[in-house]
C-alpha atoms as a PDB file:
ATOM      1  CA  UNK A   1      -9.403 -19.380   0.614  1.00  0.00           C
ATOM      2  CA  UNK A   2      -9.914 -15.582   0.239  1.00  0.00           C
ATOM      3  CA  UNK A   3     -13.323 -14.067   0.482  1.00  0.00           C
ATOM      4  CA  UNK A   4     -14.889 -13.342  -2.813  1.00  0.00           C
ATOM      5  CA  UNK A   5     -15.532  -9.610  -3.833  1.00  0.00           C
ATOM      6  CA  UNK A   6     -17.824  -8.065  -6.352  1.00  0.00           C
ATOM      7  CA  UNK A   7     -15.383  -4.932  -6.899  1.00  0.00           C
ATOM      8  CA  UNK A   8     -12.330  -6.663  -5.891  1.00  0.00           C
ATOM      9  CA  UNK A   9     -10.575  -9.646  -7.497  1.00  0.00           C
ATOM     10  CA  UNK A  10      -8.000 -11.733  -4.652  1.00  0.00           C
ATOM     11  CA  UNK A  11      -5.385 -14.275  -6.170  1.00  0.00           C
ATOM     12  CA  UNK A  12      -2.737 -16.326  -4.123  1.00  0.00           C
ATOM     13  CA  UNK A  13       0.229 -17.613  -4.729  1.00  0.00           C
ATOM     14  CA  UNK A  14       1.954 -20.880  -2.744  1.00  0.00           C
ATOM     15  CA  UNK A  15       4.567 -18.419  -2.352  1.00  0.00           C
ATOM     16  CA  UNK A  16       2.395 -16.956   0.149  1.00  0.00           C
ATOM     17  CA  UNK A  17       1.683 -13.202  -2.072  1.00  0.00           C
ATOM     18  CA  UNK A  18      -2.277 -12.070  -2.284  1.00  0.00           C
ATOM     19  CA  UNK A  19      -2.838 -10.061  -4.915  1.00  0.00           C
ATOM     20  CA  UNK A  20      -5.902  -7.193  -4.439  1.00  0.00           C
ATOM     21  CA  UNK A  21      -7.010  -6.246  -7.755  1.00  0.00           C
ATOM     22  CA  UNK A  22      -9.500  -3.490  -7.543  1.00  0.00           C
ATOM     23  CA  UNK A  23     -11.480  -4.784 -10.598  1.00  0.00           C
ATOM     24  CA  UNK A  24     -13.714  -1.868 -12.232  1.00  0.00           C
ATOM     25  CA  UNK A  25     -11.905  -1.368 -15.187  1.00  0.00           C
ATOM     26  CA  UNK A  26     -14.040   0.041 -16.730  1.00  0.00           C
ATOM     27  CA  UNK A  27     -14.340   3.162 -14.672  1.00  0.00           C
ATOM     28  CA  UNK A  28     -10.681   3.270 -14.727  1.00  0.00           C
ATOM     29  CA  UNK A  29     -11.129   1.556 -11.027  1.00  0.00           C
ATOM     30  CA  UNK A  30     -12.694   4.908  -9.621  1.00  0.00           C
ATOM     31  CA  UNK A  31     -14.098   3.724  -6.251  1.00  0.00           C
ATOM     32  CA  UNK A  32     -17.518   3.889  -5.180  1.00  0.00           C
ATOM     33  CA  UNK A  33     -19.911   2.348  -2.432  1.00  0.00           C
ATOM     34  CA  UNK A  34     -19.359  -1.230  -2.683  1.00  0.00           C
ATOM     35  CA  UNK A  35     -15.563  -0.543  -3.886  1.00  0.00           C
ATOM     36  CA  UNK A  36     -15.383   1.332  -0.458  1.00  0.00           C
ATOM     37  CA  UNK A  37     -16.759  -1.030   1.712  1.00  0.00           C
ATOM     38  CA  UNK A  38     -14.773  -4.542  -0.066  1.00  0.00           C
ATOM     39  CA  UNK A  39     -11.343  -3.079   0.294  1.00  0.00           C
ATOM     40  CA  UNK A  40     -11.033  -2.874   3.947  1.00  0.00           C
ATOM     41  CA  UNK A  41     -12.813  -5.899   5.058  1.00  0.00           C
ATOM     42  CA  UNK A  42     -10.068  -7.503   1.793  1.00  0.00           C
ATOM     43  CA  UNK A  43      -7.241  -5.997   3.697  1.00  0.00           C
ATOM     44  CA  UNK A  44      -8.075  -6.952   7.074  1.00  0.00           C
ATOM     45  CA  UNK A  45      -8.406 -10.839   5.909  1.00  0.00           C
ATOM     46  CA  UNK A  46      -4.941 -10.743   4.305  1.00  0.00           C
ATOM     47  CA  UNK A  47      -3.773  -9.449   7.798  1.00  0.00           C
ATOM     48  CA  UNK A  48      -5.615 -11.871   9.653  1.00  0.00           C
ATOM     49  CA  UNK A  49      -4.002 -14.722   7.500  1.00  0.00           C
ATOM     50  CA  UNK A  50      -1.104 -16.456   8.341  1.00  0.00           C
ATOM     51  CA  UNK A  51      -0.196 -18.136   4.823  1.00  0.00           C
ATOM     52  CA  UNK A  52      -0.222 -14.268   3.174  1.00  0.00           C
ATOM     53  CA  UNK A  53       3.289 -13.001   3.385  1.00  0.00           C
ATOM     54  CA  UNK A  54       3.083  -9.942   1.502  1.00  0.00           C
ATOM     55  CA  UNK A  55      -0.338  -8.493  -0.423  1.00  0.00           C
ATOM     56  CA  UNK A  56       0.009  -6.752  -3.796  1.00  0.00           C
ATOM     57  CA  UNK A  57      -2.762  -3.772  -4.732  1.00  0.00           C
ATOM     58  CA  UNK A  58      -3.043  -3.746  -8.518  1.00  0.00           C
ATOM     59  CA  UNK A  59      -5.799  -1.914 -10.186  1.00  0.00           C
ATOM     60  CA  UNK A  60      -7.215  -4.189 -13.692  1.00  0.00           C
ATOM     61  CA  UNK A  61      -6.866  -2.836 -17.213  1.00  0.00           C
ATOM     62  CA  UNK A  62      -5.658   0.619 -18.018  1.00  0.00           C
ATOM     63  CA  UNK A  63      -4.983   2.110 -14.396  1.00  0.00           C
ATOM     64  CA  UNK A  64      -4.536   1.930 -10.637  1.00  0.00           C
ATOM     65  CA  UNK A  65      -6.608   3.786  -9.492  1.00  0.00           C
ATOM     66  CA  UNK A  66      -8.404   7.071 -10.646  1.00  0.00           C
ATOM     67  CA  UNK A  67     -10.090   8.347  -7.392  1.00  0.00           C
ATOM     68  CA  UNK A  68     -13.364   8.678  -6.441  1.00  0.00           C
ATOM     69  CA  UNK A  69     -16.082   7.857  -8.809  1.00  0.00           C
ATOM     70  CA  UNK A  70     -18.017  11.300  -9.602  1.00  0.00           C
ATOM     71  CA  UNK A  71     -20.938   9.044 -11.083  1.00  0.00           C
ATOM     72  CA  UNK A  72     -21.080   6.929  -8.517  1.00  0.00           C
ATOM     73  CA  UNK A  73     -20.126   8.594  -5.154  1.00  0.00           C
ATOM     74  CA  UNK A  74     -19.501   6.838  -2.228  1.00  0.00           C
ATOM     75  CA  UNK A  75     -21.796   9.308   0.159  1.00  0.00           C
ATOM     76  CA  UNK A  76     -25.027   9.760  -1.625  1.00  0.00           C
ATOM     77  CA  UNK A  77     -27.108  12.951  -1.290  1.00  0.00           C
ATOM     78  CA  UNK A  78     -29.612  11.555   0.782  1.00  0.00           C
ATOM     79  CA  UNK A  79     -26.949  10.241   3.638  1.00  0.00           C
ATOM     80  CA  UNK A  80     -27.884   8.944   6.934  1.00  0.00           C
ATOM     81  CA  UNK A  81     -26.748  10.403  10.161  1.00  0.00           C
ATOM     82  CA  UNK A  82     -23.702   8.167  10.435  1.00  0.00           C
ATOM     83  CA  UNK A  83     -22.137   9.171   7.024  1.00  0.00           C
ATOM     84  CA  UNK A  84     -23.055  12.964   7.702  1.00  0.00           C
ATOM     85  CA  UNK A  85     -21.412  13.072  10.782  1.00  0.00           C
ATOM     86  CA  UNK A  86     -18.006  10.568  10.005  1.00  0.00           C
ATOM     87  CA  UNK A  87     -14.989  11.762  10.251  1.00  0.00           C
ATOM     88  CA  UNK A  88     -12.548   9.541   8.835  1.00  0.00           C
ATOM     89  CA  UNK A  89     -14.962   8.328   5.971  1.00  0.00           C
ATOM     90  CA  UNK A  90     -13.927   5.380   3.530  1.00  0.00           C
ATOM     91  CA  UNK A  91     -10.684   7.308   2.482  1.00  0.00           C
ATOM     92  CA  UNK A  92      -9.302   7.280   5.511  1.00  0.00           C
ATOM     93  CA  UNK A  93     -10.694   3.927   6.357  1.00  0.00           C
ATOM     94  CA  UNK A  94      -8.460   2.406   3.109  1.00  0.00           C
ATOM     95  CA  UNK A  95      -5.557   4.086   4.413  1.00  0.00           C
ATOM     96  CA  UNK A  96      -5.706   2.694   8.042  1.00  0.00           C
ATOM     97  CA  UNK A  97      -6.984  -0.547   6.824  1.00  0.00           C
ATOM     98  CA  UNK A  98      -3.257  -0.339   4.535  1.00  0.00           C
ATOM     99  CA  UNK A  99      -1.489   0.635   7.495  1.00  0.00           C
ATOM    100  CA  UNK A 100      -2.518  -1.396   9.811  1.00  0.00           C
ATOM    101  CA  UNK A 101      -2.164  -4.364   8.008  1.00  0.00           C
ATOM    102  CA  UNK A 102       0.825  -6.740   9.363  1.00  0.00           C
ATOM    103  CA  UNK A 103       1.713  -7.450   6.083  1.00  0.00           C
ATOM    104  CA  UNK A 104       4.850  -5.520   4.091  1.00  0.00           C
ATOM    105  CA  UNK A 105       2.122  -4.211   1.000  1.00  0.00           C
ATOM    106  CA  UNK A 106       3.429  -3.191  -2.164  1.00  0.00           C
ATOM    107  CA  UNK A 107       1.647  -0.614  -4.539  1.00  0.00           C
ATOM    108  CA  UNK A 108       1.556  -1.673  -8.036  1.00  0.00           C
ATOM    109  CA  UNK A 109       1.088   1.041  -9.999  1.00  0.00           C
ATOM    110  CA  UNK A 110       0.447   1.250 -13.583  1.00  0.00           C
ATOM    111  CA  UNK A 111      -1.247   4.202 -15.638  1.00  0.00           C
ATOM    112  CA  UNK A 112      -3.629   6.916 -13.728  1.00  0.00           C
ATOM    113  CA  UNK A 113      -3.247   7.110  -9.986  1.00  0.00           C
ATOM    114  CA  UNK A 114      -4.718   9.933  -9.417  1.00  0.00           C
ATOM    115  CA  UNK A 115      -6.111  11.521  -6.190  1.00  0.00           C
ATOM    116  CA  UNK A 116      -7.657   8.832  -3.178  1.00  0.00           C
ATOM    117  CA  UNK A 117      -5.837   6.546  -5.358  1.00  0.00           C
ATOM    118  CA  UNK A 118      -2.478   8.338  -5.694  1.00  0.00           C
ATOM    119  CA  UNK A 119      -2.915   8.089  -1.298  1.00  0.00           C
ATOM    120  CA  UNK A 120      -3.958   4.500  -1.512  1.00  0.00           C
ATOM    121  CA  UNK A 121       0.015   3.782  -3.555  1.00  0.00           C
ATOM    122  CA  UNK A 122       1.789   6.224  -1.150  1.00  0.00           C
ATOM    123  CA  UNK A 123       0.236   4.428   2.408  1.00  0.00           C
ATOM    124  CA  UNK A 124       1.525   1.177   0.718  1.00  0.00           C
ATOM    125  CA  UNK A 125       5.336   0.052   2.391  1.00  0.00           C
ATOM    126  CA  UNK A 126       6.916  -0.109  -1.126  1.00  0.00           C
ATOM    127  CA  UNK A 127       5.965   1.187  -4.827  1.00  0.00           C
ATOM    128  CA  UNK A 128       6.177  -0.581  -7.408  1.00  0.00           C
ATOM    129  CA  UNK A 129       4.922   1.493 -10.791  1.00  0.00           C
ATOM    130  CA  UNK A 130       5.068   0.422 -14.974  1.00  0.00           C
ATOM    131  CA  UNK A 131       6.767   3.442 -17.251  1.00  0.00           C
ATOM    132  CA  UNK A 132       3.492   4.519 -18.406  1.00  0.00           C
ATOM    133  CA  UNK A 133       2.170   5.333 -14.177  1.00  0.00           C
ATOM    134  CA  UNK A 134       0.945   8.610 -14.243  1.00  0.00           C
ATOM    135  CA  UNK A 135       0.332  10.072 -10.455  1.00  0.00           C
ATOM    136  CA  UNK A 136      -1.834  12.933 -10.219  1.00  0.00           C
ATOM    137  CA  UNK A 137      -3.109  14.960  -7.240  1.00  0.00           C
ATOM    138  CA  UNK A 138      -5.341  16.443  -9.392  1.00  0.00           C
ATOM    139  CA  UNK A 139      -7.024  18.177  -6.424  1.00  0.00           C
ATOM    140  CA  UNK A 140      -6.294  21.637  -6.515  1.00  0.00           C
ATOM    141  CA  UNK A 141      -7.210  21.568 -10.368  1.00  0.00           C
ATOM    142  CA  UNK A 142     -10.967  21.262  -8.990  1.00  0.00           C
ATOM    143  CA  UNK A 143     -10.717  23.552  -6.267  1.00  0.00           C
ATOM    144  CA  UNK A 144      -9.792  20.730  -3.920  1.00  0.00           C
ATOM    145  CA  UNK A 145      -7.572  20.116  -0.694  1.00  0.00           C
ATOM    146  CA  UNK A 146      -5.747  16.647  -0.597  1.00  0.00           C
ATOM    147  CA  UNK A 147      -7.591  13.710   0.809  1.00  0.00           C
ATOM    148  CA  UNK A 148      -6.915  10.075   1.735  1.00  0.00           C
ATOM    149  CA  UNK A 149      -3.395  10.968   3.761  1.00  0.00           C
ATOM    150  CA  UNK A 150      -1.399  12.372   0.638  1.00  0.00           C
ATOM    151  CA  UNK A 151      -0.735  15.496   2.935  1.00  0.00           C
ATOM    152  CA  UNK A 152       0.806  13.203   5.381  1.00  0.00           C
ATOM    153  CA  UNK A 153       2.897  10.643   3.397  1.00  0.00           C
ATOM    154  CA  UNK A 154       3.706  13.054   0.668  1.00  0.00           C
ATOM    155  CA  UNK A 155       6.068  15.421   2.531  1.00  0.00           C
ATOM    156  CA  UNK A 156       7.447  12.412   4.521  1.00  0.00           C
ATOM    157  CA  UNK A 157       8.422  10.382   1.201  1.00  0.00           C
ATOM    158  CA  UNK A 158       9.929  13.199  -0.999  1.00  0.00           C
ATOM    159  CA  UNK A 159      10.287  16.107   1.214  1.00  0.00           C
ATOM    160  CA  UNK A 160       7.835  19.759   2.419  1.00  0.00           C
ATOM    161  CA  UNK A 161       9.068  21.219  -0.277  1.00  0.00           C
ATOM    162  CA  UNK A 162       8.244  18.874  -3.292  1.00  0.00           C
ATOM    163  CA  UNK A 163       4.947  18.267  -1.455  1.00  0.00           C
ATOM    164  CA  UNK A 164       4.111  21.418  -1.637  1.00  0.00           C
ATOM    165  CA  UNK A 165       5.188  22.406  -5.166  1.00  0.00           C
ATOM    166  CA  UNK A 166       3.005  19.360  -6.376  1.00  0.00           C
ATOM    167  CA  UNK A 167       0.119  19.897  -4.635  1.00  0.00           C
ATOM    168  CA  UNK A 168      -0.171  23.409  -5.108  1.00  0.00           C
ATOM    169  CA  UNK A 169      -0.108  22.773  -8.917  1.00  0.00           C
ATOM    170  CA  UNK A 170      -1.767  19.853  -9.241  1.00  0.00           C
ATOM    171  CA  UNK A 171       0.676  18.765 -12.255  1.00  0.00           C
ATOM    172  CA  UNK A 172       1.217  14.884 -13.167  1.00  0.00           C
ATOM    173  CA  UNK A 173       3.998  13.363 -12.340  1.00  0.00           C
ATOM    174  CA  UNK A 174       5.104  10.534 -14.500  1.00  0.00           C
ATOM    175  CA  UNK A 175       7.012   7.278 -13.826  1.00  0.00           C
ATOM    176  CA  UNK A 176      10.479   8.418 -13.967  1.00  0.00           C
ATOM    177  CA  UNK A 177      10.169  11.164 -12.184  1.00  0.00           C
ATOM    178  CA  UNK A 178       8.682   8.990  -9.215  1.00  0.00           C
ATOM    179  CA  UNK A 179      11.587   7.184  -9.674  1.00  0.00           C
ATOM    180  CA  UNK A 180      13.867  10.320  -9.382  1.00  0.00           C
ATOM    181  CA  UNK A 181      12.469  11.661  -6.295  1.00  0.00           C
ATOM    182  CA  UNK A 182      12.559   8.032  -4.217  1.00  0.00           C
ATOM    183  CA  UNK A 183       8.672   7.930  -4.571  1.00  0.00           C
ATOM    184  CA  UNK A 184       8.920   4.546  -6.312  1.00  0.00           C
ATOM    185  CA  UNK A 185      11.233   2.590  -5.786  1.00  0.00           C
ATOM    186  CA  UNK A 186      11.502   0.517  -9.299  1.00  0.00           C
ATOM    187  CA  UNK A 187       9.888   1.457 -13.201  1.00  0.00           C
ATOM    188  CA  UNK A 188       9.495  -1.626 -15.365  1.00  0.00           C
ATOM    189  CA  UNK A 189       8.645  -1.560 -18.978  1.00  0.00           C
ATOM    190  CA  UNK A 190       5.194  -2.368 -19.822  1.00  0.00           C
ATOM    191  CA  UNK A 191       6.207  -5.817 -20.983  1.00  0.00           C
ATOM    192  CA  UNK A 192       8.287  -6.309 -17.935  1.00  0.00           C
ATOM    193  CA  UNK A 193       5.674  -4.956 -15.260  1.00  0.00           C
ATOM    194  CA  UNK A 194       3.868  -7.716 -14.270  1.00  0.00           C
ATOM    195  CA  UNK A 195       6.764 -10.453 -14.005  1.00  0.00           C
ATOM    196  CA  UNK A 196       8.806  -7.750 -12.397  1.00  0.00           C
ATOM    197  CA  UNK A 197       5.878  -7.422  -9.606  1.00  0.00           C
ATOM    198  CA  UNK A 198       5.588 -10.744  -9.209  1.00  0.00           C
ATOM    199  CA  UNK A 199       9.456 -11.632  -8.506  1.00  0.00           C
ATOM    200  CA  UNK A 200       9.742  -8.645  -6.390  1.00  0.00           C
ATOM    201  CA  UNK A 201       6.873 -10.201  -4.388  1.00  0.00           C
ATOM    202  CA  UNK A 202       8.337 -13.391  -4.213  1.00  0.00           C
ATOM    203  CA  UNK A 203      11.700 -12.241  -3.385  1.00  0.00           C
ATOM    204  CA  UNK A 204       9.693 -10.246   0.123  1.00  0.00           C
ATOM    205  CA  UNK A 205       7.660 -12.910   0.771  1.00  0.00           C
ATOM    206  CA  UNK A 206      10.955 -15.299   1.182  1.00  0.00           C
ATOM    207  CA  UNK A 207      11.661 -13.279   4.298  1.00  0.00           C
ATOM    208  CA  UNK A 208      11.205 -13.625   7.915  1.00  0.00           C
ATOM    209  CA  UNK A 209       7.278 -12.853   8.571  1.00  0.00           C
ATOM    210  CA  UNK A 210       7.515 -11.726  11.853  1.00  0.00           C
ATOM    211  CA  UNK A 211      10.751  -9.861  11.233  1.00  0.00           C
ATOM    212  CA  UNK A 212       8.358  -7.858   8.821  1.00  0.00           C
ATOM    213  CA  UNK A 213       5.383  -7.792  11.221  1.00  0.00           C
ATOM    214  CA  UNK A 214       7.740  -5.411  13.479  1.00  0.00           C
ATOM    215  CA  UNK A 215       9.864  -3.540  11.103  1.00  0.00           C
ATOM    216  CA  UNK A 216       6.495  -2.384   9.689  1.00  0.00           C
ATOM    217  CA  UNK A 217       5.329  -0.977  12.964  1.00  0.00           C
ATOM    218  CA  UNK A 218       8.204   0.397  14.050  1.00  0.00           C
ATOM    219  CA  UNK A 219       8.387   2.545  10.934  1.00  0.00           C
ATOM    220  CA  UNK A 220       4.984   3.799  11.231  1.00  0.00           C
ATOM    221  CA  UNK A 221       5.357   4.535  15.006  1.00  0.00           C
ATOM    222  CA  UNK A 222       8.680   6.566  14.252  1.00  0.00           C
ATOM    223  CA  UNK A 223       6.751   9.516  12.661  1.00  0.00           C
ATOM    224  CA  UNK A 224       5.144  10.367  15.947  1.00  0.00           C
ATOM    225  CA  UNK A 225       7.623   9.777  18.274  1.00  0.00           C
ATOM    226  CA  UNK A 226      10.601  10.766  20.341  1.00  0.00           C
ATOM    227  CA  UNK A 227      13.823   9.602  19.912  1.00  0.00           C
ATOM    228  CA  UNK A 228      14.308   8.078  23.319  1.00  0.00           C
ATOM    229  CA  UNK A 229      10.464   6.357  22.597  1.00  0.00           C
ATOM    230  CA  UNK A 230      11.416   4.943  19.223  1.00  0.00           C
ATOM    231  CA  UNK A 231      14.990   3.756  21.145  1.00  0.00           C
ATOM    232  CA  UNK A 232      12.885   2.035  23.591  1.00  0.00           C
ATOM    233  CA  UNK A 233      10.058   0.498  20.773  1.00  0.00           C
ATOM    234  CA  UNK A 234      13.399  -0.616  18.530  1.00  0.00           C
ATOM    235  CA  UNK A 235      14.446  -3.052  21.833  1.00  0.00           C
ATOM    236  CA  UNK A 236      11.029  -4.123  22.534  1.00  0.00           C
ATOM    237  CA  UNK A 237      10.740  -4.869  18.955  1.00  0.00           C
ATOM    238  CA  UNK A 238      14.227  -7.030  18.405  1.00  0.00           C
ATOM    239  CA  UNK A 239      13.883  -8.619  21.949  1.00  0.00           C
ATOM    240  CA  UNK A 240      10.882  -9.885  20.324  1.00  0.00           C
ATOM    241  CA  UNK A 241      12.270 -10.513  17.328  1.00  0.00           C
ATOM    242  CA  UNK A 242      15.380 -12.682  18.496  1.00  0.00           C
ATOM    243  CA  UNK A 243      13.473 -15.133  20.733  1.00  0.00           C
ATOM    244  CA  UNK A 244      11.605 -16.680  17.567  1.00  0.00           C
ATOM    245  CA  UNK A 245      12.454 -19.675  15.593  1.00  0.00           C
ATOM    246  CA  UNK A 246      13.019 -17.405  12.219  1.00  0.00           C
ATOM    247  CA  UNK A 247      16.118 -15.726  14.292  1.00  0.00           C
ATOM    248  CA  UNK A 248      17.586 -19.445  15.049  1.00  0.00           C
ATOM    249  CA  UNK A 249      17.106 -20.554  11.487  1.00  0.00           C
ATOM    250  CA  UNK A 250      19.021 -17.474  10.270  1.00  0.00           C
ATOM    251  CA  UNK A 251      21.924 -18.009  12.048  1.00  0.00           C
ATOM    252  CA  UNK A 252      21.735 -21.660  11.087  1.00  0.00           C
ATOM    253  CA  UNK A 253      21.640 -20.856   7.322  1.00  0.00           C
ATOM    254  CA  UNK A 254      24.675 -17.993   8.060  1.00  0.00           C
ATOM    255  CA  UNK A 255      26.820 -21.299   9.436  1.00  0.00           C
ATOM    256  CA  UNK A 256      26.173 -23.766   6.715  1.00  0.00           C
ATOM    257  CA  UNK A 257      26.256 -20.888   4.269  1.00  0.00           C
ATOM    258  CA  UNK A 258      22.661 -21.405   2.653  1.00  0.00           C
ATOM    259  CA  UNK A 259      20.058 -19.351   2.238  1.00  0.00           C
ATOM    260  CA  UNK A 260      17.877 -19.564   5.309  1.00  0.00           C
ATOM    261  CA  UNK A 261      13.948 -20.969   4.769  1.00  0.00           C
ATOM    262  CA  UNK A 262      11.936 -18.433   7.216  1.00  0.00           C
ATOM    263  CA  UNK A 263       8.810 -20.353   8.826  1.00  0.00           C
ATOM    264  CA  UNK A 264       6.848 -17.322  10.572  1.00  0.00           C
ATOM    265  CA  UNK A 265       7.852 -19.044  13.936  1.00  0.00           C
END
């Protein structure tokens, strides 16, 4: 059973999707302290966990996710020494803890994502947004330089040159226009969203686990490497890949044309 949260809501499926619901609605899920600390230690479980197959970020009620919470900031004023002096801090901590996890994780995004939380739906593997998402970078607008990786996912989803037009300005971009520029890769209508998330879920978490497991870090690893490196981690990665049971099964299923049943073996 997932852990419980105070900031966080987690819901499973027998389907084998975990929903992470950051669950402060009422601050339009701005993050602060406890927010900060849940979501990592949330992420790493669903990683961890063999029955989770594919974990969902939602935000509850009106938006994703609207940033960091001005009223409530994650470093107080009166810091210790550790906070003063860290260097990744709890944005970049949600981004590696979304990286890192083994899991493909979809961003769904629906109404304000809007600065740490616009990075937290670009670090995601796939996005996922409802026709009213509105994503906002919003930092320049307060005399701000981008946080929580958006200067390093941005220009590597939709280009330098959209990057930097967007962040420069700070505008909003809206759901369509996500959808125009390969940011997202599916709008719903608002009725539609949340049964559209689901059965995309469903339809990813069918697949082969550990096929996932690798294709996940061998499109993470190819934005740092060589060509003859990423040659070599590709073979290392499908050697791998074809000595499991999932690899057996799927050629089993091609034979007796069916659709194959994936096992995470």
């Amino acid at each position: 059973m997932p852990t419980e949260f105070q900031h966080l809501l987690v819901v499973d499926t027998d389907r084998g999707v975990r929903t992470i619901i950051l669950n402060r609605p009422e601050r339009l899920n701005a993050v602060n302290r406890g927010l900060a600390a849940e979501f990592p230690a949330a992420m790493a479980a669903a990683s961890a966990d063999d029955s989770v197959r594919v974990v969902v970020i939602a935000g509850a009620g009106r938006a994703f996710c609207a940033g960091l919470d001005l009223q409530e900031p994650v470093r107080q004023p009166n810091a210790g020494r550790a906070d003063r002096y860290d260097d990744l801090a709890w944005v970049g901590r949600w981004v590696l803890a979304v990286t890192g996890c083994d899991k493909p994780v979809i961003a769904a995004v629906h109404g304000a994502a809007a600065g740490a939380g616009l990075g937290l739906a670009l670090c995601c593997d796939i996005r996922l947004a409802s026709e009213d998402a509105r994503l906002t970078t919003g930092y320049v607008r307060r005399g701000l330089s981008p946080d929580a990786g958006v200067s390093w996912f941005l220009p590597r989803l939709v280009g330098h040159a959209r990057a930097a037009e967007w962040l420069l300005t700070g505008r909003d971009v809206d759901a369509a226009e996500a959808e125009r520029m390969g940011l997202v890769s599916r709008v719903f209508t608002g009725g539609e969203f949340a049964d559209g998330v689901a059965a995309y879920a469903d339809a990813l978490a069918a697949g082969p686990p550990i096929a996932h497991t690798l294709t996940k870090r061998v499109l993470l690893a190819s934005a740092e490497s060589t060509l003859e490196a990423q040659l070599r981690r590709e073979l290392d990665a499908i050697m791998k890949a074809f000595a499991t049971d999932d690899v057996k099964e799927a050629m089993q299923a091609f034979r007796e044309k069916r659709i194959p049943v994936f096992r995470g073996s």
